[in-house]
Protein backbone atom coordinates (compact mmCIF):
# COMPACT_ATOMS: atom_id res chain seq x y z
CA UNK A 1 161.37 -89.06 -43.43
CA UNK A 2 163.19 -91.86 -45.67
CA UNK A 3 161.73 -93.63 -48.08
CA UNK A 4 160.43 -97.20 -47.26
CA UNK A 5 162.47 -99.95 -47.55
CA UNK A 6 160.41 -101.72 -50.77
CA UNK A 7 160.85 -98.39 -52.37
CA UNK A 8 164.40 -97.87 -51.91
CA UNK A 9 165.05 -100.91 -53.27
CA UNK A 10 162.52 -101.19 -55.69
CA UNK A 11 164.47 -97.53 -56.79
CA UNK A 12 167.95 -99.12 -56.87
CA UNK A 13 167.42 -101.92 -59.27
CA UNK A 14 164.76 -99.78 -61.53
CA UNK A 15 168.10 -97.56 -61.30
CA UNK A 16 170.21 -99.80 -62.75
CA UNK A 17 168.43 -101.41 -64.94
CA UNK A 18 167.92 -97.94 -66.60
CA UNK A 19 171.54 -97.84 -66.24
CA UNK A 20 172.39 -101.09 -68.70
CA UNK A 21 169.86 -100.46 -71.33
CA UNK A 22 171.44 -96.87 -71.89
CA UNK A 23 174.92 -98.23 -71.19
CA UNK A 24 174.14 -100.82 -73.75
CA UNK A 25 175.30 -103.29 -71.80
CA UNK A 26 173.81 -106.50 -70.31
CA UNK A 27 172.61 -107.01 -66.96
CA UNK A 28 175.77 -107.65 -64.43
CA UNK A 29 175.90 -109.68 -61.52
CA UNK A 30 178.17 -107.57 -59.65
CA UNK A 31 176.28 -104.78 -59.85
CA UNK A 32 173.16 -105.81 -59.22
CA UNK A 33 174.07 -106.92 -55.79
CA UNK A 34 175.42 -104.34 -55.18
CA UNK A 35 172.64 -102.30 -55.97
CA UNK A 36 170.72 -104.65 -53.60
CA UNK A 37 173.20 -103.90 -51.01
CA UNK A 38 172.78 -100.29 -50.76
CA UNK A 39 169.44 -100.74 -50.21
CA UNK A 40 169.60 -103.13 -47.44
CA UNK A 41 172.72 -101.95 -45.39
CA UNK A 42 171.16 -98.89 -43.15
CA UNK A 43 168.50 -101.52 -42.87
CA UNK A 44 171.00 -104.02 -41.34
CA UNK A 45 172.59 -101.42 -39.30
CA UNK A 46 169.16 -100.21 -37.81
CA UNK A 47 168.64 -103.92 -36.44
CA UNK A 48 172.32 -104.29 -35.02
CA UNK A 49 171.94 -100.95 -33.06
CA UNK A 50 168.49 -101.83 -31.85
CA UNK A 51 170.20 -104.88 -30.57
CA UNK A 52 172.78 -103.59 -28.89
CA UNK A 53 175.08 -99.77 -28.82
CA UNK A 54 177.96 -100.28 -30.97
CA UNK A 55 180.91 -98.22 -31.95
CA UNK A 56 181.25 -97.31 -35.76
CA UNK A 57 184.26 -100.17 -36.51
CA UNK A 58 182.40 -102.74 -34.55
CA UNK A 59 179.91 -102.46 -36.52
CA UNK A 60 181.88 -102.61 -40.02
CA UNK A 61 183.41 -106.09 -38.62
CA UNK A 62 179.69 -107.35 -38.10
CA UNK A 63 178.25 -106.70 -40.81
CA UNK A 64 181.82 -107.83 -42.98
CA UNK A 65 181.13 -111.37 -41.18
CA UNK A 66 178.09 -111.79 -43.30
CA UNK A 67 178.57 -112.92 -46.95
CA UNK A 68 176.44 -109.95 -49.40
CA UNK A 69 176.71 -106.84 -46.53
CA UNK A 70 180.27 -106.53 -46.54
CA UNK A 71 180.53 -102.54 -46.00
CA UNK A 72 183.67 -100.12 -45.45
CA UNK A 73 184.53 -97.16 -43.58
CA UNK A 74 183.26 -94.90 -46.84
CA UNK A 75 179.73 -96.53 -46.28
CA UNK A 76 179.43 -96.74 -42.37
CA UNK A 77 180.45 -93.31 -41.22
CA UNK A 78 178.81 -91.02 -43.53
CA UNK A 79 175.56 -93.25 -43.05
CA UNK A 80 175.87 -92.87 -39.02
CA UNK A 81 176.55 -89.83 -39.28
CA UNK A 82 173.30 -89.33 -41.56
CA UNK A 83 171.27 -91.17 -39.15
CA UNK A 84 172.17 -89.44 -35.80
CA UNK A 85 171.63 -86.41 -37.75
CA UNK A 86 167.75 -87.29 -39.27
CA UNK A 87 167.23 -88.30 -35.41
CA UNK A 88 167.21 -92.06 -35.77
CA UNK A 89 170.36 -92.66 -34.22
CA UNK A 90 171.82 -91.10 -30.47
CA UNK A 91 175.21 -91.46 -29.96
CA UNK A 92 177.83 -90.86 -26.99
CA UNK A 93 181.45 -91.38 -26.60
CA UNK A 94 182.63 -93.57 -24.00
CA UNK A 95 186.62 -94.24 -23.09
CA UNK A 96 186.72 -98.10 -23.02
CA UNK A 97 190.54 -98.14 -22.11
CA UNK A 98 192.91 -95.96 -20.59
CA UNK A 99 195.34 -93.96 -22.85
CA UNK A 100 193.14 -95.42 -26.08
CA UNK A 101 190.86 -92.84 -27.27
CA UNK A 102 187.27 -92.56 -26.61
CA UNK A 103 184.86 -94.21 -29.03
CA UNK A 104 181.85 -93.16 -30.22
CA UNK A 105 178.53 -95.36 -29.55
CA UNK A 106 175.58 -95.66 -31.29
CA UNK A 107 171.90 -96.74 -30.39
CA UNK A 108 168.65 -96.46 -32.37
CA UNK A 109 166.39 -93.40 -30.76
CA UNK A 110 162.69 -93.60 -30.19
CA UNK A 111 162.20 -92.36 -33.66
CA UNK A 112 164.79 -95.01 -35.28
CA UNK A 113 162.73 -97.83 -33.59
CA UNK A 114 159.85 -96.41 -35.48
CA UNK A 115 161.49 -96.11 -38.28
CA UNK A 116 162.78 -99.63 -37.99
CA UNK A 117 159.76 -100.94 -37.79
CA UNK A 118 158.03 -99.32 -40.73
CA UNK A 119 160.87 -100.75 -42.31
CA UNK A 120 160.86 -104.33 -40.74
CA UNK A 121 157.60 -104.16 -42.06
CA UNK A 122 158.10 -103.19 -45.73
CA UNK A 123 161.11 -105.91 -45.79
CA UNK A 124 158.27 -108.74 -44.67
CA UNK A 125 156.45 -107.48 -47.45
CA UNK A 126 158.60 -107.84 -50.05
CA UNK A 127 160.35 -111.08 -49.05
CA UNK A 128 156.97 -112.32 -48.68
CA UNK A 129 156.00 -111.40 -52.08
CA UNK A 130 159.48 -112.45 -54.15
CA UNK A 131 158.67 -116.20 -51.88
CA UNK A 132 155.19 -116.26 -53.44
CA UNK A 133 156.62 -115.62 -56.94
CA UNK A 134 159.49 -118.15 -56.62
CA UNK A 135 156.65 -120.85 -55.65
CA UNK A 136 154.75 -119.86 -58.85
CA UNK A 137 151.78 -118.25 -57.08
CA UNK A 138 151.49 -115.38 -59.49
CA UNK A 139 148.04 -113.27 -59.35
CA UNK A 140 146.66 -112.68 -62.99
């Protein structure tokens, strides 16, 4: 079973931050969200196939209409393909249009709602927390 979701991304920027100080370097925008990124795209994917069954492109052009989880091919496929194989994800092809090639669908299994919802879970967790810091209401 994955990690939860506060730990991933808890992982990525402890990751880079390790990163710059043996780099040398300074912290970097860039990178940082994009470390934040990786941590949040399969999590953004998960809620668009609970939603609805999508095709693999359909879902790149979703997710690229929302500014910080712009994703390409190189992320969405191998992650699919990741999920159908850990079980969270079923998939079936389906011919849309005649003489156009089938496309493959993808839905989140009984296990991927599960898994979802550990993970909707940890996400409430941690927004809630970062909100309570922002407003200053710091235990200790």
């Amino acid at each position: 079973m994955q990690k939860p979701l506060l730990k991933i991304v808890l992982c990525a920027i402890l990751y880079y931050v390790k990163k710059s100080i043996v780099k040398g370097g300074g912290m970097n925008i860039d990178d940082w969200k994009s470390q934040l990124r990786r941590g949040t795209v399969e999590y953004s994917v998960l809620i668009l196939l609970e939603q609805k069954e999508c095709y693999g492109y359909e879902i790149i052009k979703i997710l690229n209409e929302y500014p910080g989880l712009s994703v390409s091919e190189n992320t969405v496929y191998p992650l699919l393909r990741r999920l159908e194989k850990e079980g969270f994800l079923g998939a079936k092809w389906i011919q849309n249009v005649e003489g156009s090639p089938p496309r493959k669908y993808y839905s989140t299994t009984e296990l991927g709602e599960q898994y979802l919802s550990g993970m909707l879970q940890e996400w409430d967790l941690l927004v809630g927390s970062i909100e309570k810091i922002k407003r200053g209401e710091i235990n200790g």
